[in-house]
N, C-alpha and C. Protein backbone atom coordinates (compact mmCIF):
# COMPACT_ATOMS: atom_id res chain seq x y z
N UNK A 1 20.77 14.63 16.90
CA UNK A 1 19.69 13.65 16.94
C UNK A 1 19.93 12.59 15.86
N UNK A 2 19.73 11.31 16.32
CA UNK A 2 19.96 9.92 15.05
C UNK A 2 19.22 10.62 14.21
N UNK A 3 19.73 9.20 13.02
CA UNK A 3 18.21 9.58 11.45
C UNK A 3 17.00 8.69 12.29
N UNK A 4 16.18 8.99 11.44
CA UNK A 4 15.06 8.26 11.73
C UNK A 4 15.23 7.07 10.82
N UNK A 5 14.55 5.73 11.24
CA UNK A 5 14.90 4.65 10.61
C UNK A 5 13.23 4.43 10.05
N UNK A 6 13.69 3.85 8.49
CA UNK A 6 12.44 3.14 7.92
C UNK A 6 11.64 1.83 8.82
N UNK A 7 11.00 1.75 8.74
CA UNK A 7 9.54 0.91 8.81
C UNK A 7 9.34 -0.31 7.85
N UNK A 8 10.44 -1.43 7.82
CA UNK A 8 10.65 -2.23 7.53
C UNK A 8 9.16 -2.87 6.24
N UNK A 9 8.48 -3.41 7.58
CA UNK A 9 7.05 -3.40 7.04
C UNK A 9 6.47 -2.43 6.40
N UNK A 10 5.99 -1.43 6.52
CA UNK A 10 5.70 -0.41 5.46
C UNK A 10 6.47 0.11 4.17
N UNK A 11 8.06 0.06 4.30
CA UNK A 11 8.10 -0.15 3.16
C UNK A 11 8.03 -1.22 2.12
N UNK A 12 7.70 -2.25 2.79
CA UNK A 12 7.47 -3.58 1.60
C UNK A 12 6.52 -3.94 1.15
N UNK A 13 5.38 -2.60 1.91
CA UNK A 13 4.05 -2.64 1.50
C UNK A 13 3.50 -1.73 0.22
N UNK A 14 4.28 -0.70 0.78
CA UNK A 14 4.02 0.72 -0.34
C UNK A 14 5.10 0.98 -0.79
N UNK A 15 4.61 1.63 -2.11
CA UNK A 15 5.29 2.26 -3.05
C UNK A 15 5.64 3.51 -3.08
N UNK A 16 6.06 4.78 -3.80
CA UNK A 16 6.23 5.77 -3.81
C UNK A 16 6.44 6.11 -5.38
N UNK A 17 5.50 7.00 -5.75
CA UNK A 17 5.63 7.48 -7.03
C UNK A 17 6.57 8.15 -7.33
N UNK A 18 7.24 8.96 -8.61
CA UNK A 18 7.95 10.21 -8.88
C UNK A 18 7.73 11.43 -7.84
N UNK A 19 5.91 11.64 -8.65
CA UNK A 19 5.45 12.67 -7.95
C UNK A 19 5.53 12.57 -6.26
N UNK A 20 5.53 11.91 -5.80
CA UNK A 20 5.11 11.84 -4.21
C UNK A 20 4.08 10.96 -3.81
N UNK A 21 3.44 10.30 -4.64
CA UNK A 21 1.71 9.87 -3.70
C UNK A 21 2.66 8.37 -3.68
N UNK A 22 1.58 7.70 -2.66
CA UNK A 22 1.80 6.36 -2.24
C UNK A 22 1.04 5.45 -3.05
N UNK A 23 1.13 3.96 -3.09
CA UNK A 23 0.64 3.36 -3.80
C UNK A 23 0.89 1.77 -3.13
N UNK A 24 -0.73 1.24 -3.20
CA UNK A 24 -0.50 0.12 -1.81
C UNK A 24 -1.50 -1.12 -2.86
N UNK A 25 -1.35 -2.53 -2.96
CA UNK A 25 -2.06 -3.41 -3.22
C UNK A 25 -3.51 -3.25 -2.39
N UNK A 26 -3.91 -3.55 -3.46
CA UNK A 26 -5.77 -4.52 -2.53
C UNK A 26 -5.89 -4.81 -2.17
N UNK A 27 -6.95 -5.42 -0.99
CA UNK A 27 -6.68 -6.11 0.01
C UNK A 27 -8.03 -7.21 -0.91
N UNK A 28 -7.51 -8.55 -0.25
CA UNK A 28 -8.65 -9.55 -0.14
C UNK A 28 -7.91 -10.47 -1.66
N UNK A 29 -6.66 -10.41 -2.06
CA UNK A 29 -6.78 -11.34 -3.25
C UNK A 29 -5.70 -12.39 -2.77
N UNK A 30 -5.49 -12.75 -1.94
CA UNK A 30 -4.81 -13.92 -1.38
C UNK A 30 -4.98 -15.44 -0.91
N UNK A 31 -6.32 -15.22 -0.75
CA UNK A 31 -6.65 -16.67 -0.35
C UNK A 31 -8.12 -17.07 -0.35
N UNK A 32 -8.85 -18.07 -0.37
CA UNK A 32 -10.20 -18.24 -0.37
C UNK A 32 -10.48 -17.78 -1.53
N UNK A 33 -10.00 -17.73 -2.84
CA UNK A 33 -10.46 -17.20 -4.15
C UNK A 33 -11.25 -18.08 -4.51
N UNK A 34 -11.83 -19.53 -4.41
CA UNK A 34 -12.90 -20.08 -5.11
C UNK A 34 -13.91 -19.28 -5.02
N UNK A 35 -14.22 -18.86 -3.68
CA UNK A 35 -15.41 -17.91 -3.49
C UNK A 35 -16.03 -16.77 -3.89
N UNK A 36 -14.76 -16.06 -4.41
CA UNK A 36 -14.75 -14.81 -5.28
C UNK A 36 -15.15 -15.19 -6.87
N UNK A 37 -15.82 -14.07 -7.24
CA UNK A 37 -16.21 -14.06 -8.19
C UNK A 37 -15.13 -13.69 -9.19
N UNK A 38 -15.14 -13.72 -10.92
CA UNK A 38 -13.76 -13.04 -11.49
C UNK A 38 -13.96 -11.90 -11.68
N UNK A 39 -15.09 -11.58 -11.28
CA UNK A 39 -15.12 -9.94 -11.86
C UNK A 39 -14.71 -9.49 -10.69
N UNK A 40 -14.52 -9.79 -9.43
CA UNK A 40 -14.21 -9.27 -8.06
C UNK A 40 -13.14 -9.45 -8.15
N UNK A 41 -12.24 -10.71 -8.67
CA UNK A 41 -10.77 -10.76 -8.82
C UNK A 41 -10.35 -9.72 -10.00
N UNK A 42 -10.76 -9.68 -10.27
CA UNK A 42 -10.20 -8.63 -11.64
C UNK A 42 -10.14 -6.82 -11.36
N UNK A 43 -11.15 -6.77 -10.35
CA UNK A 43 -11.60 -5.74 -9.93
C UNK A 43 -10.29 -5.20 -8.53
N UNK A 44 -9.84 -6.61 -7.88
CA UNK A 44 -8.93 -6.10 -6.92
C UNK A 44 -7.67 -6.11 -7.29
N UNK A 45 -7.64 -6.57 -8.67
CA UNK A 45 -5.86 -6.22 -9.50
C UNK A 45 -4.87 -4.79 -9.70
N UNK A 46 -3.63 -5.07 -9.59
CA UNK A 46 -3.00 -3.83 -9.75
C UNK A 46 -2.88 -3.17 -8.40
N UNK A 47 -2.64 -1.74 -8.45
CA UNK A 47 -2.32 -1.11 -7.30
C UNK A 47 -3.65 0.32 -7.48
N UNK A 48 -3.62 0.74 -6.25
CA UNK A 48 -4.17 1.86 -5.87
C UNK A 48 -3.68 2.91 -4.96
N UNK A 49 -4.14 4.15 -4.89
CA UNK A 49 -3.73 5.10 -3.79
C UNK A 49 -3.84 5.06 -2.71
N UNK A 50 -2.86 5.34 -1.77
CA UNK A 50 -3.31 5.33 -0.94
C UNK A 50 -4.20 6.67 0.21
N UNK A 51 -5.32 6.32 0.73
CA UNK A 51 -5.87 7.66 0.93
C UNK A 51 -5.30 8.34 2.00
N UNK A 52 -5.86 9.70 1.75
CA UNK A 52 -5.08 11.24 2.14
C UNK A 52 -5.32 10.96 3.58
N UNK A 53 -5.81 10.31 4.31
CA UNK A 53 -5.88 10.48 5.68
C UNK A 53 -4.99 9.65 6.55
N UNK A 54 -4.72 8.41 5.56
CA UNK A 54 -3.11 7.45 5.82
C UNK A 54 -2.16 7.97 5.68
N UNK A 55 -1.85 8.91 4.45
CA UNK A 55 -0.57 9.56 3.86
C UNK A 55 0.71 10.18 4.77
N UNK A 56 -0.06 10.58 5.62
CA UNK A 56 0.88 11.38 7.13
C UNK A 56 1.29 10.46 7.28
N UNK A 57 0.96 9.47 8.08
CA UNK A 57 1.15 8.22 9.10
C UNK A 57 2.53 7.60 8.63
N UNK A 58 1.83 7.33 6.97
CA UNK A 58 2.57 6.46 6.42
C UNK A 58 3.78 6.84 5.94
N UNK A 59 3.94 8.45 5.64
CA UNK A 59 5.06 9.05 5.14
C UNK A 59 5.99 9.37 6.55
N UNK A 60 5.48 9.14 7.89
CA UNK A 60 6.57 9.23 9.56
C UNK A 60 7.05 7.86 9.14
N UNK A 61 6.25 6.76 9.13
CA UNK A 61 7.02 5.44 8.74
C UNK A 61 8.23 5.07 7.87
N UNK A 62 7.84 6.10 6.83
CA UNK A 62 8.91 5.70 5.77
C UNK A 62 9.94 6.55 5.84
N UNK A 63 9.99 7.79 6.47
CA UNK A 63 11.11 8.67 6.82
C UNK A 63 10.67 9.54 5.56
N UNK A 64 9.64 9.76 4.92
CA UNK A 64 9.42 11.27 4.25
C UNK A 64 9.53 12.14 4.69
């Protein structure tokens, strides 16, 4: 049976820790920022986890 091939898009989205967990940007800080407040911009900075009910999905995508 071939390998399985990565998910182009998904991997340029997420990350992958040491440990194993995923790690995906915020959504909403790209455009229309006059409207946002800074504490809302400040608030969607950095990265976050991604949750346990994506994790499957996203780990067939990436060939985990």
């Amino acid at each position: 049976m071939p390998k399985m091939k990565t998910h182009s898009g998904t991997s340029k989205r997420i990350r992958v820790t040491g440990s194993g967990k995923l790690r995906r940007q915020k959504a909403g800080r790209r455009h229309l920022m006059e409207k946002k407040s800074n504490r809302l911009t400040r608030r969607l900075e950095g990265t976050t986890e991604l949750a346990k009910t994506e994790a499957g999905r996203v780990k067939r995508l990436l060939g985990i």
